[in-house]
Protein backbone atom coordinates (compact mmCIF):
# COMPACT_ATOMS: atom_id res chain seq x y z
CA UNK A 1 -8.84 43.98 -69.44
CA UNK A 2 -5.69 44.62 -67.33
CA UNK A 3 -4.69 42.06 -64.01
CA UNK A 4 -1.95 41.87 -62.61
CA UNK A 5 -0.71 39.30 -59.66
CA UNK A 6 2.12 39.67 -57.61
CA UNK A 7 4.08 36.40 -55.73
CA UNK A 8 6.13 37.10 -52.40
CA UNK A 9 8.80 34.80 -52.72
CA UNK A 10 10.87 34.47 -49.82
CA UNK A 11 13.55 32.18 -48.55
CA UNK A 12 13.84 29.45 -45.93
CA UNK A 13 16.39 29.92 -43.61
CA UNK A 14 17.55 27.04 -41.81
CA UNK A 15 19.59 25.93 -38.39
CA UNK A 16 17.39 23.99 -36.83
CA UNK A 17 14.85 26.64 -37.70
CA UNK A 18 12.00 26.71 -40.13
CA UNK A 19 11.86 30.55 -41.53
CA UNK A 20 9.28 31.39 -44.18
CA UNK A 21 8.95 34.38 -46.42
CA UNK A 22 6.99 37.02 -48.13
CA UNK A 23 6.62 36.93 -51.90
CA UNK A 24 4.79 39.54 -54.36
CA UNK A 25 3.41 36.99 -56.21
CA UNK A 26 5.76 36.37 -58.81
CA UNK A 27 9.19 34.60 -58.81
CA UNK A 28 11.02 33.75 -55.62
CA UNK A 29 14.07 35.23 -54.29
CA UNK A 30 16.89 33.64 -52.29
CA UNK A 31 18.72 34.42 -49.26
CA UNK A 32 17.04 34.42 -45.65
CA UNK A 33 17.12 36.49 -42.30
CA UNK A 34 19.83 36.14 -40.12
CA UNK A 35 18.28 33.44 -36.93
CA UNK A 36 19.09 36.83 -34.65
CA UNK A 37 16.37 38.96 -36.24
CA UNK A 38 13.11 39.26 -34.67
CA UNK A 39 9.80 41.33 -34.81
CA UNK A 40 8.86 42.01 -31.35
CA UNK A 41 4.49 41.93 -30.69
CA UNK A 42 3.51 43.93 -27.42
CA UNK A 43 0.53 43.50 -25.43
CA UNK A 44 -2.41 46.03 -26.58
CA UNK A 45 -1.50 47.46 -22.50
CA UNK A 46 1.37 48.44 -23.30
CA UNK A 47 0.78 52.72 -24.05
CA UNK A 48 4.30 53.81 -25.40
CA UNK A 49 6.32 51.11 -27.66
CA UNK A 50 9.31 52.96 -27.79
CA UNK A 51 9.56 53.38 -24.13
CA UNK A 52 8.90 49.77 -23.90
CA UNK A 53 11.87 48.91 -26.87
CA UNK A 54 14.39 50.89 -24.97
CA UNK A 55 13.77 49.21 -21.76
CA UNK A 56 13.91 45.90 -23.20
CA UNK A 57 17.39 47.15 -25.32
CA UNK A 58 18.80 47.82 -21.57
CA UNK A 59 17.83 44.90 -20.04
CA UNK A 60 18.42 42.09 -22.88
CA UNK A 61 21.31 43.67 -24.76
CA UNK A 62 18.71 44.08 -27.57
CA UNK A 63 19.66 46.31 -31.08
CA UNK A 64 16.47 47.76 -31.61
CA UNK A 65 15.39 48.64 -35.50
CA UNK A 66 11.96 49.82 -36.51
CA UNK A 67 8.98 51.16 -33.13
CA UNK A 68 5.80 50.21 -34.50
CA UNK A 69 3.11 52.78 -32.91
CA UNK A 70 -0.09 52.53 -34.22
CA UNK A 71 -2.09 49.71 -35.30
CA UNK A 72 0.70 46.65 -34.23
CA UNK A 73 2.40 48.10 -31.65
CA UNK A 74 5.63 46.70 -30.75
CA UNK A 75 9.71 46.88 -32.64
CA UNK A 76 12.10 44.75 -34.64
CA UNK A 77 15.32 44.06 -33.07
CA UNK A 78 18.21 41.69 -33.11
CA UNK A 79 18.16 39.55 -30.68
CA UNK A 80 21.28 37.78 -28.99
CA UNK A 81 20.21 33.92 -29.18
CA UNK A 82 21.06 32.94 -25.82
CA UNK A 83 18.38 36.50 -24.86
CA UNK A 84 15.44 35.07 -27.02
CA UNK A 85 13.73 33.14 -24.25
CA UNK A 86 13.99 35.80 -21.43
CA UNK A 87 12.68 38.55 -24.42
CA UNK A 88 9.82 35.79 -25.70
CA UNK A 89 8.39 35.74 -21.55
CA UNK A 90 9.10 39.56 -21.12
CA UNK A 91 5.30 40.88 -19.20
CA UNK A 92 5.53 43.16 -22.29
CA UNK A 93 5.54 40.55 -24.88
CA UNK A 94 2.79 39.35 -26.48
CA UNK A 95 4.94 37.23 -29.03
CA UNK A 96 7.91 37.32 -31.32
CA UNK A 97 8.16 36.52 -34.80
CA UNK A 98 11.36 35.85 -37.06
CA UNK A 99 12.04 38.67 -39.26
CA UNK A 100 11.92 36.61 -42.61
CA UNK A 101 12.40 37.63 -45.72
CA UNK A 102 10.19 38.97 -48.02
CA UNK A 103 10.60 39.87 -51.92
CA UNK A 104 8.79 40.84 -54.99
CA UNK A 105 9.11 40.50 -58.77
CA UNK A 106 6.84 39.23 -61.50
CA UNK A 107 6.01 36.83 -64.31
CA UNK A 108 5.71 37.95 -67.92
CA UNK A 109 2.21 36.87 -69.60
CA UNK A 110 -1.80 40.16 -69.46
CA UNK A 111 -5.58 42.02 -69.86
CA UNK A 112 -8.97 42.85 -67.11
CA UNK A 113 -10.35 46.63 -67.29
CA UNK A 114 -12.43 45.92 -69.75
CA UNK A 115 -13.61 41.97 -67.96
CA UNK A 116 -14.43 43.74 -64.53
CA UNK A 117 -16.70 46.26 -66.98
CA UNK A 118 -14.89 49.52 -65.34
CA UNK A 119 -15.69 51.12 -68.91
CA UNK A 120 -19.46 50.92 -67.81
CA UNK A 121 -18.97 52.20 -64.25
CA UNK A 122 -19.70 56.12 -63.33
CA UNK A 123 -16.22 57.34 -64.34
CA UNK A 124 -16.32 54.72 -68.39
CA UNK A 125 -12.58 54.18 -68.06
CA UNK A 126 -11.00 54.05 -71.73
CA UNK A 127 -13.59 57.02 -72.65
CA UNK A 128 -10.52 59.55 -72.12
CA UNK A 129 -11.93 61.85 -69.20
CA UNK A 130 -13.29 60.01 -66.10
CA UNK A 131 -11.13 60.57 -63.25
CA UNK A 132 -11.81 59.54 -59.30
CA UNK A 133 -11.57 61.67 -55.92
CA UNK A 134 -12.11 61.94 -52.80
CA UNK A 135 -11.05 58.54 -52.17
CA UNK A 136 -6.81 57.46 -51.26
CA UNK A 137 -5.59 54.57 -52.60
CA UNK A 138 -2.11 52.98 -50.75
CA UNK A 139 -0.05 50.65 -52.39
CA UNK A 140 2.13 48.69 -50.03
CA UNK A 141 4.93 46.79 -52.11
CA UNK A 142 7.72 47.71 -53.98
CA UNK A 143 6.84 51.12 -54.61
CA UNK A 144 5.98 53.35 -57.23
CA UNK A 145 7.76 54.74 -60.07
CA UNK A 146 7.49 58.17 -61.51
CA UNK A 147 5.55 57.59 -64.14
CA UNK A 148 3.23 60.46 -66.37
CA UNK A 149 0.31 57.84 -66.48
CA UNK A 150 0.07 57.69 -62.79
CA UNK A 151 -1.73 60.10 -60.10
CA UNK A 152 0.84 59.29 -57.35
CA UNK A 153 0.31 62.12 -54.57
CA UNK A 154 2.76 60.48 -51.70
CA UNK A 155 5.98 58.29 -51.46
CA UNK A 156 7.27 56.78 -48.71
CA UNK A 157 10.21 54.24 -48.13
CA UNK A 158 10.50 52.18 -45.43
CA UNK A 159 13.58 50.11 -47.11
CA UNK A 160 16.09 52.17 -45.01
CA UNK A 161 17.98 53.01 -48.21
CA UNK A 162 18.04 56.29 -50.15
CA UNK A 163 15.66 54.94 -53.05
CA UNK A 164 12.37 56.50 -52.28
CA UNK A 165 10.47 55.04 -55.85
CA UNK A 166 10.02 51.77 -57.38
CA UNK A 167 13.24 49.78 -58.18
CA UNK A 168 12.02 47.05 -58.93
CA UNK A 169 8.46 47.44 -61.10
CA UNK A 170 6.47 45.40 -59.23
CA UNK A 171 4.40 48.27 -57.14
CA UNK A 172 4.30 50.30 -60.39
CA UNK A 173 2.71 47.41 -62.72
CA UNK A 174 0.32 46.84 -59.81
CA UNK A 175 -0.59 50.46 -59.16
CA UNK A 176 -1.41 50.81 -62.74
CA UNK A 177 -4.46 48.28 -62.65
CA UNK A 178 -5.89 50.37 -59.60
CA UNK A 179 -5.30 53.60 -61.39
CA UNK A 180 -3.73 54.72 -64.30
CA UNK A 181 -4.69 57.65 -65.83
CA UNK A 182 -7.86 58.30 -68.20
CA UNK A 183 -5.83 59.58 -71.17
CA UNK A 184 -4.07 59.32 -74.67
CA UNK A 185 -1.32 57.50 -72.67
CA UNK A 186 -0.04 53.89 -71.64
CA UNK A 187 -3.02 52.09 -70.20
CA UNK A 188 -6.13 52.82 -68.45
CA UNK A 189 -6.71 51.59 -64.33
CA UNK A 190 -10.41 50.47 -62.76
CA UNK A 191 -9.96 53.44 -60.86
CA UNK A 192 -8.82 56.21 -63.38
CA UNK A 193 -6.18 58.97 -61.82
CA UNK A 194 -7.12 57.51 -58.09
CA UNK A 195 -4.26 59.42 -55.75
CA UNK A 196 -2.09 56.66 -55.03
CA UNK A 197 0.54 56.80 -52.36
CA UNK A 198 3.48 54.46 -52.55
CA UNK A 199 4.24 52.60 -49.77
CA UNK A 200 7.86 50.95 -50.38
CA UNK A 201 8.47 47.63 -47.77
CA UNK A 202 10.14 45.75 -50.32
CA UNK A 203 13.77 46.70 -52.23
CA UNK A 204 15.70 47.03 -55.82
CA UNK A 205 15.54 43.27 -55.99
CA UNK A 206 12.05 42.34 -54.32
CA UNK A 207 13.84 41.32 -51.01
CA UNK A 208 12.97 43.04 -47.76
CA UNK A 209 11.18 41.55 -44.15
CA UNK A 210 8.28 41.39 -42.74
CA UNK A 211 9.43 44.25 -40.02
CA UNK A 212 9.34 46.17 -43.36
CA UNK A 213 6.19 45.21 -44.08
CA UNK A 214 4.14 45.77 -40.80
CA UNK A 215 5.94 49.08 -40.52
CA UNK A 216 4.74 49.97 -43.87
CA UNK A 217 0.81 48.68 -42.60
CA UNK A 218 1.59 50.13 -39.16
CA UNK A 219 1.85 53.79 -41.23
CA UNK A 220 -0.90 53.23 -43.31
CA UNK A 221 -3.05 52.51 -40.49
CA UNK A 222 -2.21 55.81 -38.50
CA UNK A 223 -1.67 58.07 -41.80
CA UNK A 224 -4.61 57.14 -44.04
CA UNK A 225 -6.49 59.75 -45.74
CA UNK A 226 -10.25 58.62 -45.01
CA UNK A 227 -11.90 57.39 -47.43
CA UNK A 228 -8.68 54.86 -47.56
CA UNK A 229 -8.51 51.83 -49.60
CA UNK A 230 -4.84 49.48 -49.34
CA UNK A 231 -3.79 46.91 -51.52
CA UNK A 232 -1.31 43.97 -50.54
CA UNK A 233 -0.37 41.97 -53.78
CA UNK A 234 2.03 39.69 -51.50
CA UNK A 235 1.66 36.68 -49.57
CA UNK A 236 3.92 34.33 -47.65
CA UNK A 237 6.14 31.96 -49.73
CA UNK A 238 6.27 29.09 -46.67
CA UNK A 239 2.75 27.60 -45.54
CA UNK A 240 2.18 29.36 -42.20
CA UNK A 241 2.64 25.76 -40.15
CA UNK A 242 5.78 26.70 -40.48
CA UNK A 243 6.45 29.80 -39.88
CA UNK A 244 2.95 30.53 -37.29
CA UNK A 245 4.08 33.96 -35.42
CA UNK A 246 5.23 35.65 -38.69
CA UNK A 247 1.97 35.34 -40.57
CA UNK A 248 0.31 35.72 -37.40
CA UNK A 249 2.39 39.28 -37.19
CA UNK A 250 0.93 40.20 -40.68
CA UNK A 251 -2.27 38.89 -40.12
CA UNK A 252 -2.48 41.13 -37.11
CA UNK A 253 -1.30 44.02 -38.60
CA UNK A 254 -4.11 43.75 -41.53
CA UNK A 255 -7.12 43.00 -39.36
CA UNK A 256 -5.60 45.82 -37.11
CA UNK A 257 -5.48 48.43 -40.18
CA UNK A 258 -9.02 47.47 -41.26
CA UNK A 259 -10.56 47.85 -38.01
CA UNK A 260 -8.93 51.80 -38.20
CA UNK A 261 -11.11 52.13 -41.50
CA UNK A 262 -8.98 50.93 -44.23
CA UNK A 263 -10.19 48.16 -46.68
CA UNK A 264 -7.51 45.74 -47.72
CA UNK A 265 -7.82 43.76 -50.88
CA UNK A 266 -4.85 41.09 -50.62
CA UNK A 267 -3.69 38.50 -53.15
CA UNK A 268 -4.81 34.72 -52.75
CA UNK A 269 -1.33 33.21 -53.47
CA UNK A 270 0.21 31.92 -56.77
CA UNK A 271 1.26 28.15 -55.29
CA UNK A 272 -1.76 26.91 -56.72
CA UNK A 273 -3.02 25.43 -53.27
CA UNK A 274 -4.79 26.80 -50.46
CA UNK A 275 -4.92 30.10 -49.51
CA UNK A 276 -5.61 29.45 -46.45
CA UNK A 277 -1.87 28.09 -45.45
CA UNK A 278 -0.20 31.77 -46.80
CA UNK A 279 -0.54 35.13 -45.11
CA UNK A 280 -2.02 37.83 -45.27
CA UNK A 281 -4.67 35.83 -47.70
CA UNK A 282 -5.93 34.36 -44.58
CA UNK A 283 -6.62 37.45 -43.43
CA UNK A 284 -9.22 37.54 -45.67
CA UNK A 285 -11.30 34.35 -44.04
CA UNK A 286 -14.31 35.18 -42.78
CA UNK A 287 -18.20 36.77 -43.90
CA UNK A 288 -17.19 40.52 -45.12
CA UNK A 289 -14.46 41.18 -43.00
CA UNK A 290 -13.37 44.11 -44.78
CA UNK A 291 -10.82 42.10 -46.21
CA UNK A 292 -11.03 40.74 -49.45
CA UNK A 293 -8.78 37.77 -50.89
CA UNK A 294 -8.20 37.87 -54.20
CA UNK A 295 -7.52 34.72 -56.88
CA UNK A 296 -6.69 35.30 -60.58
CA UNK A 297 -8.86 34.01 -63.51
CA UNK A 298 -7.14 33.81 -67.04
CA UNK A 299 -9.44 35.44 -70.45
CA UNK A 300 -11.54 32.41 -70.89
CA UNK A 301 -12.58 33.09 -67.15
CA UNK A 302 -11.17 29.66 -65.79
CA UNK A 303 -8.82 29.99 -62.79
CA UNK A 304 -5.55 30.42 -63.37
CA UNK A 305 -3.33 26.87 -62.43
CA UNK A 306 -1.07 28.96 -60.28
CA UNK A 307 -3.64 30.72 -58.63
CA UNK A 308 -4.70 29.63 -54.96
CA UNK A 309 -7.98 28.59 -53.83
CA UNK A 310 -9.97 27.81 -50.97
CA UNK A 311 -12.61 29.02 -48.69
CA UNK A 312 -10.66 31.96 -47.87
CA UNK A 313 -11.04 33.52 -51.06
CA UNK A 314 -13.94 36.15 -51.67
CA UNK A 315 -13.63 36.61 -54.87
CA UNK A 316 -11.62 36.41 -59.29
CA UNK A 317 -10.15 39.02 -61.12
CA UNK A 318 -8.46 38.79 -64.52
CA UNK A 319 -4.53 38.13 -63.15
CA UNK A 320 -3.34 36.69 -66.36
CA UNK A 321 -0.92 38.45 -68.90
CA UNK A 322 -2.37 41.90 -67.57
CA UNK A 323 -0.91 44.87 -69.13
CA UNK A 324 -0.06 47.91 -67.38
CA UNK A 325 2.67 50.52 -66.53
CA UNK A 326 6.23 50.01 -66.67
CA UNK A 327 8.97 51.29 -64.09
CA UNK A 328 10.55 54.21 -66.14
CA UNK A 329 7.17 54.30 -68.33
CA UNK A 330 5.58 52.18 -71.19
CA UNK A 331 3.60 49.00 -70.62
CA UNK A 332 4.61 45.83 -69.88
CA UNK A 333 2.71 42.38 -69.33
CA UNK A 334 2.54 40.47 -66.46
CA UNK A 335 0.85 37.25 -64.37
CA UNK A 336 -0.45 36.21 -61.23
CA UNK A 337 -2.47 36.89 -57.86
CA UNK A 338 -0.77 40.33 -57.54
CA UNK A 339 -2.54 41.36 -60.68
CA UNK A 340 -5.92 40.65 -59.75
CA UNK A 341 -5.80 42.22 -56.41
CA UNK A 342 -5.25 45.65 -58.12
CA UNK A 343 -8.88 45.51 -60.01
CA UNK A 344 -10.13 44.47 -56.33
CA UNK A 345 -8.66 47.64 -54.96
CA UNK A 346 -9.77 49.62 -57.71
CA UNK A 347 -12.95 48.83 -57.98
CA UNK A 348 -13.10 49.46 -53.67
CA UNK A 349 -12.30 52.98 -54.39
CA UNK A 350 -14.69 53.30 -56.90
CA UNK A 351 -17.41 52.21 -54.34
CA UNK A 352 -15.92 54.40 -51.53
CA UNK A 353 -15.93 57.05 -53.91
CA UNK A 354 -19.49 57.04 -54.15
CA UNK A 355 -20.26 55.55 -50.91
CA UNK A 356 -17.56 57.59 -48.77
CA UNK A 357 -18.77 56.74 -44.79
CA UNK A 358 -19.16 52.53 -45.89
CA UNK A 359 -17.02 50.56 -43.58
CA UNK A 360 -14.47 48.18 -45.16
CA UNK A 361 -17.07 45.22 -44.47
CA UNK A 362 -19.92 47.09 -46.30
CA UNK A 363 -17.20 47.87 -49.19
CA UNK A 364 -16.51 43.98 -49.28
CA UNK A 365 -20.32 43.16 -48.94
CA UNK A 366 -20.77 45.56 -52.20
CA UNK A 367 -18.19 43.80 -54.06
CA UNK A 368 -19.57 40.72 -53.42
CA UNK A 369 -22.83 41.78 -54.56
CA UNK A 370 -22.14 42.59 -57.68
CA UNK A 371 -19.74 40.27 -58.73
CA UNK A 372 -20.93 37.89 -61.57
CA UNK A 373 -20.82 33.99 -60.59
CA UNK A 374 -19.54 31.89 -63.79
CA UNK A 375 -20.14 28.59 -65.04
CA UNK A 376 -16.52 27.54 -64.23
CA UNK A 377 -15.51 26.35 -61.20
CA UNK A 378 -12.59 26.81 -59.18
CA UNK A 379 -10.21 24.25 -58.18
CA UNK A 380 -11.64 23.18 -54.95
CA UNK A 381 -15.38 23.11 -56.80
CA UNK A 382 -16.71 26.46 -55.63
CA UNK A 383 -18.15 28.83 -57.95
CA UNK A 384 -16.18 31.63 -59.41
CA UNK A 385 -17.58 34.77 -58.54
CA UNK A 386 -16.03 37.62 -60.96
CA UNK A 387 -15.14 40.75 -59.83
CA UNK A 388 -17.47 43.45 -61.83
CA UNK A 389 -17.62 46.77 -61.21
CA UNK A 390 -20.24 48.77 -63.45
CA UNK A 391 -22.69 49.82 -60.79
CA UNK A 392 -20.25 51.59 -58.79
């Protein structure tokens, strides 16, 4: 079995104000976002953002970054600090959120095709010919690499820099588990030779923001290829108490994104608390939202100590020393949230493979279904209900 889990780390930055940040589930990253940095949320009245951002630049002395058009609508923008209050009460404004930092890079320890029983689904991954269609799979992280055990159909950065792959390894390890190749080759994914399209918010070094981020969503949401399945192996590194309009700003974009059609498995967390506290795996709260949190479970099927918990998790997946691709190609073994999320995802596009007009709450419903409830327990005493996949 292959799972990977991916930490957002992300950095507090402080003066008097509490900043929180993004990680891919894995290690944490330091540095923050300047206090002058700011995502911009406008009111669902308001028809053209970028009409709206350019106002706003005139009238506030504003240095406007990324228009978000579709799904979140609103921009990121630096923001003079004596401006913030008169932007923050702007008719326009629904809120503002500090553009914190986000970042992405993993642990080392692996296993979970085989645990979620994708060798028994319709397309027997590991059997050397299965391979799905008619179903787009978007991974929103660090990217993807180039890599000959991978199906990747679309790349695009939203990093600002001339590095349109995976830098890092993160996106690649992850996209792996959802998909690699039925072949001779590497490793085998839930979902063999799924198109994947890399979606790169995060940089060389796992550090980008969550402007980054929604825009990243923000294009999903108005680009998908329908049936559309997205998978977010990052979550907030700072409890959202602190840092309440930037999770809220994720959050939104998500639910936004699933309500175009999308189905979003996202990681639980690797803080080993709540998942609850950490965006987007709140996202996830709810009866079949059509967004499914994800915690990791280790080969004996016990949850893994890092892993979050809580009522806002739907359901395991193997996330412990998963193996799967390797920026620049090869294998490599890694740990966490972030790798379970991927078998989530895959196993979504198997369904909406078969089941191509579901709606991300019936794809969530299905999951649930058939996932198999263990003896063990998770930390806050509910039952573990493991992800399996061989009806679909």
């Amino acid at each position: 079995m292959v799972r990977a889990s991916i930490l957002l780390a992300g950095m507090v930055a402080a003066i008097l104000l509490l900043c929180g940040a993004v990680l891919a589930q894995a290690q944490s990253s330091k540095g923050g976002s300047p206090a002058d940095r700011y995502v911009v949320v406008l009111t669902d009245e308001v028809s053209s953002p970028g009409n709206s951002a350019q106002g706003m630049a005139r009238r506030y002395g504003l240095g406007v970054g990324l228009v978000y058009t579709h799904g979140l609508k609103g921009f990121s923008a630096v923001i003079p600090n004596e401006r913030v209050a008169e932007v923050r009460n702007d008719p326009q404004v629904d809120y503002i959120a500090p553009d914190v930092a986000v970042s992405a890079s993993s642990q080392v320890l692996p296993w979970g095709v085989n645990r979620v029983d994708a060798d028994l689904s319709s397309t027997k991954a590991g059997n050397g010919w299965g391979a799905v269609k008619g179903v787009s799979v978007y991974v929103i992280d660090t990217g993807i690499y180039k890599h000959h055990d991978l199906n990747v159909v679309k790349h695009i950065n939203f990093r600002g820099d001339n590095k349109n792959y995976d830098c890092d390894g993160h996106g690649t390890h992850v996209a792996g588990t959802v998909g690699a190749q039925d072949n001779a080759f590497a490793v085998v994914g839930v979902s063999p030779a799924a198109p994947l399209t890399g979606v790169k918010v995060l940089g060389c070094a796992g550090g980008g923001t969550i402007s980054t981020l929604v825009a990243g969503i923000n294009w999903v949401t108005a680009n998908a290829k329908k049936p559309a399945v997205a998978n977010l192996s990052l979550a907030t590194n700072d409890p959202c108490r602190l840092v309440s309009n930037a999770c809220k700003a994720i959050d939104d974009a998500v639910k936004k994104s699933r309500n175009s059609g999308v189905f979003y498995a996202v990681a639980a967390g690797n803080d080993g608390k709540n998942a609850c506290s950490y965006s987007p795996a709140r996202a996830g709260a709810g009866t079949n939202n059509g967004i499914a949190t994800v915690a990791a479970t280790n080969s004996k099927n016990a949850e893994i100590r890092i892993s979050n918990y809580g009522p806002c998790v739907d359901l395991w997946a193997p996330g412990a020393r998963i193996l799967s691709t390797k920026r620049g190609g090869g294998t490599r073994y890694e740990t966490g949230t972030s790798m379970a999320t991927p078998h989530v995802s895959g196993g979504a596009a198997l369904y909406r493979r078969a089941h191509p007009k579901s709606r991300p709450s019936g794809v969530e419903a299905a999951l649930k279904n058939a996932a198999k409830n263990l003896s063990k327990k998770s930390k806050d005493g509910r039952v573990i209900r493991l992800e399996n996949v061989d009806r679909f």
